[in-house]
C-alpha atoms as a PDB file:
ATOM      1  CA  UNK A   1    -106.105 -62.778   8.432  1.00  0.00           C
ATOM      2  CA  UNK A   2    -106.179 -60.189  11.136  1.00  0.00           C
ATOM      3  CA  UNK A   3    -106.660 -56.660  10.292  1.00  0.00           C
ATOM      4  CA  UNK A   4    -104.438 -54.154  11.906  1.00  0.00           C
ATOM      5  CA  UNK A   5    -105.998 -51.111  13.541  1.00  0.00           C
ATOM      6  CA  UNK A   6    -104.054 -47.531  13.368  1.00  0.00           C
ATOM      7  CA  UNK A   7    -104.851 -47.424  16.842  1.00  0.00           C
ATOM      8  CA  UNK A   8    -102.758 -47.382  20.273  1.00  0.00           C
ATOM      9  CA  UNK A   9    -104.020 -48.927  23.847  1.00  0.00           C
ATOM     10  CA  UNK A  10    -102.370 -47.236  27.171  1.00  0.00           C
ATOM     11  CA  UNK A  11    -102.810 -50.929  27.929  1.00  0.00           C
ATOM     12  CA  UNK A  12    -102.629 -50.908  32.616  1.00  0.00           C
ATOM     13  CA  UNK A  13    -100.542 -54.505  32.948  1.00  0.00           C
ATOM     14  CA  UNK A  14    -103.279 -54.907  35.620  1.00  0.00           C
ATOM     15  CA  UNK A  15    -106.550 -53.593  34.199  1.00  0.00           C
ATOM     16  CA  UNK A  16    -108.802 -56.129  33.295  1.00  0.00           C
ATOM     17  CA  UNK A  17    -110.638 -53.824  30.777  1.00  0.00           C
ATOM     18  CA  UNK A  18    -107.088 -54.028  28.615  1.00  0.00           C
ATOM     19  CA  UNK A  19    -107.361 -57.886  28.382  1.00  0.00           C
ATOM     20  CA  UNK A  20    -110.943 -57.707  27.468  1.00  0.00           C
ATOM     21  CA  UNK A  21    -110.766 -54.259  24.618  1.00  0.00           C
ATOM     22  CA  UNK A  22    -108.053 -56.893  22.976  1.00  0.00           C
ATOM     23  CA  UNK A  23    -110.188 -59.998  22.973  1.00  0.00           C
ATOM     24  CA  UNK A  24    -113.151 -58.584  21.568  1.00  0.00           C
ATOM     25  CA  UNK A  25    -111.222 -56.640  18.574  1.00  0.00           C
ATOM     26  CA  UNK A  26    -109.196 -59.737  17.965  1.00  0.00           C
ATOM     27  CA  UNK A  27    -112.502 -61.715  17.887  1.00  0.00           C
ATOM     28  CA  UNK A  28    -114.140 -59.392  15.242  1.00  0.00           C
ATOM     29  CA  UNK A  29    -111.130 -59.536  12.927  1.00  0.00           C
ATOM     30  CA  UNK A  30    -108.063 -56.919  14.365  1.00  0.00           C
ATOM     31  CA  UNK A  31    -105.526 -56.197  16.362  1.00  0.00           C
ATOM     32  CA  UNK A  32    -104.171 -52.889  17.297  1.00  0.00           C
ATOM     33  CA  UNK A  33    -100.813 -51.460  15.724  1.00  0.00           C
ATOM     34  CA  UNK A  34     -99.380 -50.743  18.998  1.00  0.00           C
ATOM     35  CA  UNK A  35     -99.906 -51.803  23.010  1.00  0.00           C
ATOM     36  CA  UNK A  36     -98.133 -49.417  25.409  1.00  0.00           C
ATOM     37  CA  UNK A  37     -97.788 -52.184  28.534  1.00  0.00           C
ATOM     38  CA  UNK A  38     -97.773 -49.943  31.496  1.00  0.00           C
ATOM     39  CA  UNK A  39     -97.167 -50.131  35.232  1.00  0.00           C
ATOM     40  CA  UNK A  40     -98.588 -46.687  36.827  1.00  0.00           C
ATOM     41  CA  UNK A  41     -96.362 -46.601  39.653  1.00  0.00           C
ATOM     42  CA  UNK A  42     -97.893 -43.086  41.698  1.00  0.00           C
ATOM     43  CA  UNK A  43     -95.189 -40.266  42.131  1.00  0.00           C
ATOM     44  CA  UNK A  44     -91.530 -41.641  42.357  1.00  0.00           C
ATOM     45  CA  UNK A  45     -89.355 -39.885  44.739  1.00  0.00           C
ATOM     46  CA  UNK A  46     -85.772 -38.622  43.980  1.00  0.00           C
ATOM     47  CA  UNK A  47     -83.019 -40.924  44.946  1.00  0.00           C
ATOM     48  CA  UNK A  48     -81.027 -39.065  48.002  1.00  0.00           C
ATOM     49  CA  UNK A  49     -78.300 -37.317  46.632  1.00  0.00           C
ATOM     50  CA  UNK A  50     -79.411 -36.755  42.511  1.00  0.00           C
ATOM     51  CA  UNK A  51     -80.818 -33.110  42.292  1.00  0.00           C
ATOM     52  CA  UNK A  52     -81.049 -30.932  39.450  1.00  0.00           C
ATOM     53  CA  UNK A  53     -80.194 -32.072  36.265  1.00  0.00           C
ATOM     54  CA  UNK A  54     -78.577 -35.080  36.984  1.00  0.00           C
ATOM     55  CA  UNK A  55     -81.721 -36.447  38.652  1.00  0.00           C
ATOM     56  CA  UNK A  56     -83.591 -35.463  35.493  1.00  0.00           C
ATOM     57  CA  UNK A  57     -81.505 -37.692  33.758  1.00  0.00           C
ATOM     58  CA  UNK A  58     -81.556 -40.603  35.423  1.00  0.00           C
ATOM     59  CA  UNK A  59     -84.522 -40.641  37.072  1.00  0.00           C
ATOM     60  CA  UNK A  60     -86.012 -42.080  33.961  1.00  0.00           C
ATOM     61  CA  UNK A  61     -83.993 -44.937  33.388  1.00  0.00           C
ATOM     62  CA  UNK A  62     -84.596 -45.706  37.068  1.00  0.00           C
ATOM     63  CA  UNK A  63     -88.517 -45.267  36.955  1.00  0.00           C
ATOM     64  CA  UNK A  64     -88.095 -48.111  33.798  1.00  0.00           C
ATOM     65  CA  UNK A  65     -86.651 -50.534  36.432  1.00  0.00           C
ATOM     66  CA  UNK A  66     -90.089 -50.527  38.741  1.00  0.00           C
ATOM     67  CA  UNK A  67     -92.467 -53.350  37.880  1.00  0.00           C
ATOM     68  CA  UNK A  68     -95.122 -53.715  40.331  1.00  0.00           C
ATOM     69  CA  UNK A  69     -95.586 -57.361  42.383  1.00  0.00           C
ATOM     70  CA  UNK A  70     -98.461 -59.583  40.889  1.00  0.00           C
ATOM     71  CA  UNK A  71    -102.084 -59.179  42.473  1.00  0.00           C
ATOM     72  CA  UNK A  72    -103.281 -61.842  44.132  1.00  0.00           C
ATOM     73  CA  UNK A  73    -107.401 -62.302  44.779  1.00  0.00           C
ATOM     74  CA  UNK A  74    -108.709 -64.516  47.337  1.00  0.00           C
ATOM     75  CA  UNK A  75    -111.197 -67.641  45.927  1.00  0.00           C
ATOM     76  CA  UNK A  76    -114.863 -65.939  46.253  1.00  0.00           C
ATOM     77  CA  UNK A  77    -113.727 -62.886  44.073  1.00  0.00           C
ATOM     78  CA  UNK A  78    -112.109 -65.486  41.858  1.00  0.00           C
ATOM     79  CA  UNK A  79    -114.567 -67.517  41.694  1.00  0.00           C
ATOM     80  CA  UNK A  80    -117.399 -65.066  40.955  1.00  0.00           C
ATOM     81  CA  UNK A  81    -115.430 -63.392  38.087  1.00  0.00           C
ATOM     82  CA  UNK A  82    -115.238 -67.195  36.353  1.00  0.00           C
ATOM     83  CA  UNK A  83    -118.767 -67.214  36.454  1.00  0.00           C
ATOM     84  CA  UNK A  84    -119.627 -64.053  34.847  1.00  0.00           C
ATOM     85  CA  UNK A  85    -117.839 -65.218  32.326  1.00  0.00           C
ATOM     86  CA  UNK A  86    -121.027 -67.784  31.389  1.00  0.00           C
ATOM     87  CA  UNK A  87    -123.205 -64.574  30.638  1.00  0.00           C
ATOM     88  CA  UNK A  88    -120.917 -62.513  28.187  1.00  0.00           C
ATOM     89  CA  UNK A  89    -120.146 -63.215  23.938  1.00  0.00           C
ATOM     90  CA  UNK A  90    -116.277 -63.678  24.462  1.00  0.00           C
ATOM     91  CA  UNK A  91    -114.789 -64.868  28.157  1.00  0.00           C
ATOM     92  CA  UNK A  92    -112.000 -64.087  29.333  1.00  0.00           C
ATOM     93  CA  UNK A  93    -109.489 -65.757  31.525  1.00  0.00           C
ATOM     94  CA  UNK A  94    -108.154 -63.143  34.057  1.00  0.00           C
ATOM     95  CA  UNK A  95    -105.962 -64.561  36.339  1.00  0.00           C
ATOM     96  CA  UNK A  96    -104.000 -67.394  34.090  1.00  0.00           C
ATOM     97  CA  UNK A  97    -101.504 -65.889  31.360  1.00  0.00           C
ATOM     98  CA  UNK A  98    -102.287 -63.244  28.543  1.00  0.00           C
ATOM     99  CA  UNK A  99    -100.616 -63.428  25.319  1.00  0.00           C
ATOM    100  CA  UNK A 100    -100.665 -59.570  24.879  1.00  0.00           C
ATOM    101  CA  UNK A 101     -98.606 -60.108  21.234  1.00  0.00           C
ATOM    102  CA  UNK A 102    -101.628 -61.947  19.648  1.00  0.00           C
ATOM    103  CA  UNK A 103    -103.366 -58.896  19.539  1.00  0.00           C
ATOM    104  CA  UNK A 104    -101.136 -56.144  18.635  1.00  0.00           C
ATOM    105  CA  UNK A 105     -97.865 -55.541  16.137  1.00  0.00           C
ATOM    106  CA  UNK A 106     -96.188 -54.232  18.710  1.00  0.00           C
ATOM    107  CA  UNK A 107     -95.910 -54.805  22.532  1.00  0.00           C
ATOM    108  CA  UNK A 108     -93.847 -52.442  24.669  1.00  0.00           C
ATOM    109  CA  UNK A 109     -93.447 -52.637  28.190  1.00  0.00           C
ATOM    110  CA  UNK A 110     -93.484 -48.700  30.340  1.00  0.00           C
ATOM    111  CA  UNK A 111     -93.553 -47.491  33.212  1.00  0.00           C
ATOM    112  CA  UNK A 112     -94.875 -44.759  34.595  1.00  0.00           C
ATOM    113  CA  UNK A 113     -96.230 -42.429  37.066  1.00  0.00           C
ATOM    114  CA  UNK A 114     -99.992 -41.294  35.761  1.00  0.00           C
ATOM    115  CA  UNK A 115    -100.850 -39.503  33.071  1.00  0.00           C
ATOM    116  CA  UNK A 116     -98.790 -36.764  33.949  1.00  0.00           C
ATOM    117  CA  UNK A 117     -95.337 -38.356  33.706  1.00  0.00           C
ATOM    118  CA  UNK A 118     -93.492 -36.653  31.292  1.00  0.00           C
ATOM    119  CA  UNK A 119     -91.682 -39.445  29.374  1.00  0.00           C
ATOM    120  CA  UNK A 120     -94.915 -40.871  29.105  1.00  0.00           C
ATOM    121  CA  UNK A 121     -96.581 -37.573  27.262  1.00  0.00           C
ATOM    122  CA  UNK A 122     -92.640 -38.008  24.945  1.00  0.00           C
ATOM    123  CA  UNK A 123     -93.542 -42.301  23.861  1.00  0.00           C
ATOM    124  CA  UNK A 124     -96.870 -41.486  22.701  1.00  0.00           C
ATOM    125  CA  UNK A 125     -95.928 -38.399  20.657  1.00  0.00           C
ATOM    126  CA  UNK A 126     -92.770 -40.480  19.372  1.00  0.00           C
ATOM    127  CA  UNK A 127     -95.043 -43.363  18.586  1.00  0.00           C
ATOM    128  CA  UNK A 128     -96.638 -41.689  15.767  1.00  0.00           C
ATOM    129  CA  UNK A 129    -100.115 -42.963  15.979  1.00  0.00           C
ATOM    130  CA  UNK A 130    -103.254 -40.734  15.822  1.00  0.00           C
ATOM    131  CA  UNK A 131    -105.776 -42.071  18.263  1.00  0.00           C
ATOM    132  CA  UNK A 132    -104.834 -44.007  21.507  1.00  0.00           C
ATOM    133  CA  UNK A 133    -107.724 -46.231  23.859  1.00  0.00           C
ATOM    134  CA  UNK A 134    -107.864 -44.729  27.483  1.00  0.00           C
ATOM    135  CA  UNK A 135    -108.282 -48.170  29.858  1.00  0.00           C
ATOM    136  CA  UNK A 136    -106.723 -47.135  33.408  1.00  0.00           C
ATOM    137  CA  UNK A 137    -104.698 -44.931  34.969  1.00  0.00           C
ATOM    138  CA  UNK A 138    -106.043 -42.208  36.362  1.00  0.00           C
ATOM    139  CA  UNK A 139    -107.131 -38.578  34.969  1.00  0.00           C
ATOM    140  CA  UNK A 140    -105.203 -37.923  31.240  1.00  0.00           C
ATOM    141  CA  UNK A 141    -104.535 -33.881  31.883  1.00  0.00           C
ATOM    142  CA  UNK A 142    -104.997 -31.103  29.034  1.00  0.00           C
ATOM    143  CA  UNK A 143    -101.277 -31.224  27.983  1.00  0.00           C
ATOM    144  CA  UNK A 144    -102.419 -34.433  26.410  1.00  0.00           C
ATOM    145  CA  UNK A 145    -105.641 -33.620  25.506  1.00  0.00           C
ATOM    146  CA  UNK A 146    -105.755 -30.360  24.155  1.00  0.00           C
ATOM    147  CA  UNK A 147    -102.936 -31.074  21.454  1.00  0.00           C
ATOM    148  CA  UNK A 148    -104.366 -31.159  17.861  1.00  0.00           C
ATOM    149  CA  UNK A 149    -101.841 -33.697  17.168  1.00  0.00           C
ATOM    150  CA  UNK A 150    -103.377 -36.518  19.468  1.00  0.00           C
ATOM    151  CA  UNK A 151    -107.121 -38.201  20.248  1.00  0.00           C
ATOM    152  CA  UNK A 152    -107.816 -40.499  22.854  1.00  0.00           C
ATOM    153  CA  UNK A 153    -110.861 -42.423  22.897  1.00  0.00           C
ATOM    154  CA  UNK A 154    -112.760 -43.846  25.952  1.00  0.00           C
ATOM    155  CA  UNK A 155    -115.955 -45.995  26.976  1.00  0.00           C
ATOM    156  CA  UNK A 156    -117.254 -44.883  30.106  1.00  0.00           C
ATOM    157  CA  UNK A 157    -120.079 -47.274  31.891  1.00  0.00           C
ATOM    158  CA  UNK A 158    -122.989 -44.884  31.415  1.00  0.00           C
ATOM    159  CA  UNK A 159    -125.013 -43.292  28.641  1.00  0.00           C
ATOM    160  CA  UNK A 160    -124.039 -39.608  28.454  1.00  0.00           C
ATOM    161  CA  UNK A 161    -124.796 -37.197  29.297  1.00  0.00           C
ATOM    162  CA  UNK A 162    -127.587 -38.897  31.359  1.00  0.00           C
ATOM    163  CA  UNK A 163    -125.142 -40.584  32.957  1.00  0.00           C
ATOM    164  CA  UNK A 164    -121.305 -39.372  33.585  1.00  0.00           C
ATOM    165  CA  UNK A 165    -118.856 -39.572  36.678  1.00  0.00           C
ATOM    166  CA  UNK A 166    -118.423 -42.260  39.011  1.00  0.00           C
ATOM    167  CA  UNK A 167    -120.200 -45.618  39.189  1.00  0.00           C
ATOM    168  CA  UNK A 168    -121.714 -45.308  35.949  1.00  0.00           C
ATOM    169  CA  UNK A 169    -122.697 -49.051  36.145  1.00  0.00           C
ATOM    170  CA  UNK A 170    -124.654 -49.276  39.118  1.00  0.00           C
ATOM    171  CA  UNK A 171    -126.200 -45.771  38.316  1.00  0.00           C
ATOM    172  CA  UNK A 172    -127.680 -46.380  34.847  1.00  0.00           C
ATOM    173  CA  UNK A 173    -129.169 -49.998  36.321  1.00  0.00           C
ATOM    174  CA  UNK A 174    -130.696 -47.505  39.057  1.00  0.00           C
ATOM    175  CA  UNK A 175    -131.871 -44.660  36.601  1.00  0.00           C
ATOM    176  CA  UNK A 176    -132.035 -46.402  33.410  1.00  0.00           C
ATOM    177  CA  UNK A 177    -133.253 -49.781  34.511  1.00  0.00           C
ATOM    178  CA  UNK A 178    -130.369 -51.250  32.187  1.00  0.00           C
ATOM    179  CA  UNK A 179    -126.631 -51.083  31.303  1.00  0.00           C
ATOM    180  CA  UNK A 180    -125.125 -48.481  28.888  1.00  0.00           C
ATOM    181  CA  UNK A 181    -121.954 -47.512  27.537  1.00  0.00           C
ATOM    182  CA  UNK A 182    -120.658 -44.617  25.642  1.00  0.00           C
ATOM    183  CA  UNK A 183    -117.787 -44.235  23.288  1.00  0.00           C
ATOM    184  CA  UNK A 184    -116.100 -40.668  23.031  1.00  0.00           C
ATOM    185  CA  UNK A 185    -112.900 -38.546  21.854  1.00  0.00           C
ATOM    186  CA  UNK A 186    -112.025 -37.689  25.502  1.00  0.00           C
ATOM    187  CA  UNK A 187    -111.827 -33.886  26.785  1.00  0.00           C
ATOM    188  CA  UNK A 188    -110.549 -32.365  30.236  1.00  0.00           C
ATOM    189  CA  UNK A 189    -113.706 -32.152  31.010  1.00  0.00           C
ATOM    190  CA  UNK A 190    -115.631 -35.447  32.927  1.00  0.00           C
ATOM    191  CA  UNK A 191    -117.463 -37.535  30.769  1.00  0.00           C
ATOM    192  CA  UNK A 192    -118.137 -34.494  28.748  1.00  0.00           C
ATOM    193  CA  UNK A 193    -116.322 -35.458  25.434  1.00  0.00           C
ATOM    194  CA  UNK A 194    -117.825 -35.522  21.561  1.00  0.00           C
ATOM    195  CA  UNK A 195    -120.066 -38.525  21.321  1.00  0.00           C
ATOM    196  CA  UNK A 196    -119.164 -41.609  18.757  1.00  0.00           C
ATOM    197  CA  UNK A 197    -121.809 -43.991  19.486  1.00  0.00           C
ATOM    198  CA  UNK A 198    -123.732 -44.898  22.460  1.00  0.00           C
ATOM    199  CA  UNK A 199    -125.364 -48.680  23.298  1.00  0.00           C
ATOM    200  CA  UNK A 200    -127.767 -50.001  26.109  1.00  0.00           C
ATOM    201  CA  UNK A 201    -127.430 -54.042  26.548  1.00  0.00           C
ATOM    202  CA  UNK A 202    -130.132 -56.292  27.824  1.00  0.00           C
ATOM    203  CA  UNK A 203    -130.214 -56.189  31.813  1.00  0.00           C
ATOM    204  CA  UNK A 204    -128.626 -59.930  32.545  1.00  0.00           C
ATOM    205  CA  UNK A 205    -129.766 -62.166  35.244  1.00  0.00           C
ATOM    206  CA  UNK A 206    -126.722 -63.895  37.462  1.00  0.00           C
ATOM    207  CA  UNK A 207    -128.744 -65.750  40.389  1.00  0.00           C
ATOM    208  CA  UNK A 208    -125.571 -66.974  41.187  1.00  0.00           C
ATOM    209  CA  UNK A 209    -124.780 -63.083  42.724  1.00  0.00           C
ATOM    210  CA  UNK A 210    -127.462 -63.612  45.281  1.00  0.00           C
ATOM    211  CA  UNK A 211    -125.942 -65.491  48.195  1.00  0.00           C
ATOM    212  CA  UNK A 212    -122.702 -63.897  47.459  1.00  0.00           C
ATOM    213  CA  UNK A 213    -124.598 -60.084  48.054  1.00  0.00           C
ATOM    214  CA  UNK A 214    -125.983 -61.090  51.235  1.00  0.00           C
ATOM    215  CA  UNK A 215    -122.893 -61.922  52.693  1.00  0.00           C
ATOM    216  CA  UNK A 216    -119.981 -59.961  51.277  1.00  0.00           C
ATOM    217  CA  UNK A 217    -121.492 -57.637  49.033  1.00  0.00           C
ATOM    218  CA  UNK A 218    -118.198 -55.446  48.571  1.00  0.00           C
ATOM    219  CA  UNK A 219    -116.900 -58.386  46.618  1.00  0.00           C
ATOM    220  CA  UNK A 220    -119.834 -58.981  44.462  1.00  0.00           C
ATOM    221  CA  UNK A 221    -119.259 -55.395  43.706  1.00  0.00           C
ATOM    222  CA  UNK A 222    -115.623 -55.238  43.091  1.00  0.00           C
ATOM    223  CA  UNK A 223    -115.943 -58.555  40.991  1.00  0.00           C
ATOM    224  CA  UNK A 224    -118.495 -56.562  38.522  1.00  0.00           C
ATOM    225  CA  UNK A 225    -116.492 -53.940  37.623  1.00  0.00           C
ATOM    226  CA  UNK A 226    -113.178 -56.518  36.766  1.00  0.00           C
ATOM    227  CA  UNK A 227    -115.155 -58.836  34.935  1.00  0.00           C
ATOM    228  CA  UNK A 228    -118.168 -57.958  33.914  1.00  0.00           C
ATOM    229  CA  UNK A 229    -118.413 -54.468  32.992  1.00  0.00           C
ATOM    230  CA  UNK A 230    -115.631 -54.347  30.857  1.00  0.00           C
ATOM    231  CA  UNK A 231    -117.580 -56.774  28.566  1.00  0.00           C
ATOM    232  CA  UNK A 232    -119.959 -54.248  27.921  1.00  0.00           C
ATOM    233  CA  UNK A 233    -117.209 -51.733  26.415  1.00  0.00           C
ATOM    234  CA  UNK A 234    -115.332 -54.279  24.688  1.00  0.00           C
ATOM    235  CA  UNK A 235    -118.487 -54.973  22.631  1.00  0.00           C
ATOM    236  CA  UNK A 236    -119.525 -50.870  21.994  1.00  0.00           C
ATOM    237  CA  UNK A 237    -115.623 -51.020  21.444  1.00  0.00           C
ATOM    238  CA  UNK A 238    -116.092 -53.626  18.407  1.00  0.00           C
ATOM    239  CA  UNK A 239    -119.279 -51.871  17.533  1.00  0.00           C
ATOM    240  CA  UNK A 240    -117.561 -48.871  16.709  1.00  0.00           C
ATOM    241  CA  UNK A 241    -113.846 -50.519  15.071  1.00  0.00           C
ATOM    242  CA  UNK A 242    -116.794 -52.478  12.453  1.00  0.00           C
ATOM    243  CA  UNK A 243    -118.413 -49.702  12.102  1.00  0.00           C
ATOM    244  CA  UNK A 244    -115.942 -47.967   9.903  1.00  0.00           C
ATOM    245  CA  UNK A 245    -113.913 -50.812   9.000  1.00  0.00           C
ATOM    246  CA  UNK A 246    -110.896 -50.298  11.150  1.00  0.00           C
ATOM    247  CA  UNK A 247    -109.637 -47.158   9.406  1.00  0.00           C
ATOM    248  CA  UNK A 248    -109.521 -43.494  10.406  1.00  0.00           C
ATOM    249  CA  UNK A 249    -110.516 -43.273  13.759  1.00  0.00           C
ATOM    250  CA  UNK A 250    -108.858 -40.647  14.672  1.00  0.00           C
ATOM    251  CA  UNK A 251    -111.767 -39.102  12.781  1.00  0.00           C
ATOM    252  CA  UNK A 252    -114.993 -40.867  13.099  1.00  0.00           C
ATOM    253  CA  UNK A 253    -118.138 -38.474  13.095  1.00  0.00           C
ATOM    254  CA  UNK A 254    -119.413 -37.333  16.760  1.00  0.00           C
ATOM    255  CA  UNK A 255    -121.833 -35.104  18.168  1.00  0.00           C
ATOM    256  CA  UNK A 256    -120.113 -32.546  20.897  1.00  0.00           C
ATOM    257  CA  UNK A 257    -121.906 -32.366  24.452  1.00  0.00           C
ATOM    258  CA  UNK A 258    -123.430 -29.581  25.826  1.00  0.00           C
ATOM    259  CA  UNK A 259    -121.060 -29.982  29.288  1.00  0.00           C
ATOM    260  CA  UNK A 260    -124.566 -28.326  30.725  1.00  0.00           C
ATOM    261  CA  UNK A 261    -126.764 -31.062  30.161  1.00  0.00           C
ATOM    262  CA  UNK A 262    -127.579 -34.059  31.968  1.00  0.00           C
ATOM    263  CA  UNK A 263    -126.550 -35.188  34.976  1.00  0.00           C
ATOM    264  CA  UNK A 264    -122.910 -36.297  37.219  1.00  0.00           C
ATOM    265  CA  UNK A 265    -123.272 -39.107  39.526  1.00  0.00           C
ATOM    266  CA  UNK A 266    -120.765 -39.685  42.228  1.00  0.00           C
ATOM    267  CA  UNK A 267    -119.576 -42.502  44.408  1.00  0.00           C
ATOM    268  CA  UNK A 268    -122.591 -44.835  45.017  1.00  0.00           C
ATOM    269  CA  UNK A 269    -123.494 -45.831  48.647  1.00  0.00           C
ATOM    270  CA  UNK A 270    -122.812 -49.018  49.280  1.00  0.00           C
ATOM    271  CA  UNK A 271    -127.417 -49.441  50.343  1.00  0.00           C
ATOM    272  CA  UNK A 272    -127.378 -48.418  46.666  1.00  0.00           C
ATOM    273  CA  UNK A 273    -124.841 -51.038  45.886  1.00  0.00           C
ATOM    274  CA  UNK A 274    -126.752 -53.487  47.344  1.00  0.00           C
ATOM    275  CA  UNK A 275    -130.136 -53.010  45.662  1.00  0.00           C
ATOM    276  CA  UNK A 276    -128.531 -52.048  41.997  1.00  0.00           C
ATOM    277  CA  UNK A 277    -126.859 -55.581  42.347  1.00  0.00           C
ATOM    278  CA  UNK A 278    -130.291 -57.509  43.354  1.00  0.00           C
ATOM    279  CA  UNK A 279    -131.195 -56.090  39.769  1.00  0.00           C
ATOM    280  CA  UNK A 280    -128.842 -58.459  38.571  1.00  0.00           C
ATOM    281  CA  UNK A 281    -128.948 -61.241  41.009  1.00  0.00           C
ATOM    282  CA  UNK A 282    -132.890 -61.636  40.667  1.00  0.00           C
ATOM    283  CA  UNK A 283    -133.814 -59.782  37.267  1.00  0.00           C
ATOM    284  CA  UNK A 284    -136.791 -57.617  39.162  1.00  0.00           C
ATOM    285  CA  UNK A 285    -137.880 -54.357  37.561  1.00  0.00           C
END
């Protein structure tokens, strides 16, 4: 019998790291009480002719209309994500059909801008539940995260705070010589939130990459962080739901940062890339 989780998933209709959070806690025994099904849409712009009040009341029943058009990938991308899936615990189909109401109580389909869209700051308030997973959508602002009243975890690629900011994957293969993730109650600052737990995984070896980031390396790339990485937080994700049985995480013990210490990476190079992938695609130290 599957153990629900008092826990909420901002759940990006598109993010592959949604679809794998959900497997993994469904494999381990739970499903979450509540999956917010969101299309981030970007700014919306005010029909011609609404102003003033009477565009702030419509405008949201219009914004609920938007769905975005389906993704499409070309075959190499696809075919390189359906092989990752040979070196992880739990694949994951991607691209076929995605039962989101196996793994939660509730489903509910949203829309909206980013994280600053107002009526989506009023549905998790009105939802009632204490901690919500971060998977997508861009930077969650202080009105969210400075209320006492609401937690958000996330798992950044990256042991912190060796490792924050951008690229975290490719970085801690470079610096660390191995994958890590972090789990944390997120703050406005970056990567700079109280620590839950932290994991390093065994550095995997995918020959299959090699050919692949010879030739179109910005693929071999893109394909890693859609179907590979998230892997890696589902299972610090599962670490941490076990860990304390599924209940109270809105208050799990953590260990603030010192936003002084360690180190912010940016945007990797794609040189960089290219020789933190060969890590992968040959296993050399």
């Amino acid at each position: 019998m599957m153990q629900t989780v008092d826990l909420g998933i901002v759940a990006d209709r598109f993010c592959s790291t949604s679809r794998t959070y959900l497997t993994y806690l469904r494999a381990a025994g739970y499903r979450v009480r509540l999956v917010l099904l969101t299309d981030f849409v970007g700014p919306t712009l005010p029909r011609p002719g609404l102003r003033g009040q009477l565009d702030r009341l419509v405008a949201p029943f219009l914004k609920q209309r938007r769905r975005l058009p389906e993704r499409h990938f070309d075959d190499g991308f696809r075919a390189l994500c359906e092989a990752m899936q040979a070196v992880v615990p739990h694949p994951v189909d991607y691209f076929g059909a995605f039962d989101w109401s196996e793994h939660a109580e509730q489903v509910l389909p949203f829309v909206a801008e980013d994280y600053d869209d107002r009526d989506l700051h009023e549905r998790l308030m009105k939802a009632g539940i204490p901690v919500w997973l971060y998977t997508n959508g861009g930077r969650v602002p202080p009105a969210l995260l400075d209320r006492p009243d609401f937690r958000m975890i996330h798992i950044h690629p990256g042991v912190v705070p060796h490792v924050r900011g951008s690229d975290g994957l490719f970085w801690s293969l470079l610096t660390r010589g191995q994958p890590g993730m972090s789990c944390f109650y997120m703050n406005p600052g970056i990567d700079t939130g109280s620590i839950i737990r932290t994991r390093e995984f065994d550095r995997p070896v995918m020959p299959f990459l090699k050919e692949a980031i010879e030739q179109r390396p910005d693929v071999v790339y893109s394909a890693l962080l859609y179907a590979y990485d998230p892997h890696l937080r589902a299972q610090l994700l599962a670490d941490v739901v076990d860990a304390c049985g599924g209940r109270d995480l809105a208050s799990l013990p953590n260990t603030p940062q010192d936003p002084e210490s360690g180190r912010n990476f940016y945007w990797m190079h794609a040189r960089l890339q290219r020789k933190a992938m060969r890590l992968l695609s040959d296993g050399a130290p």
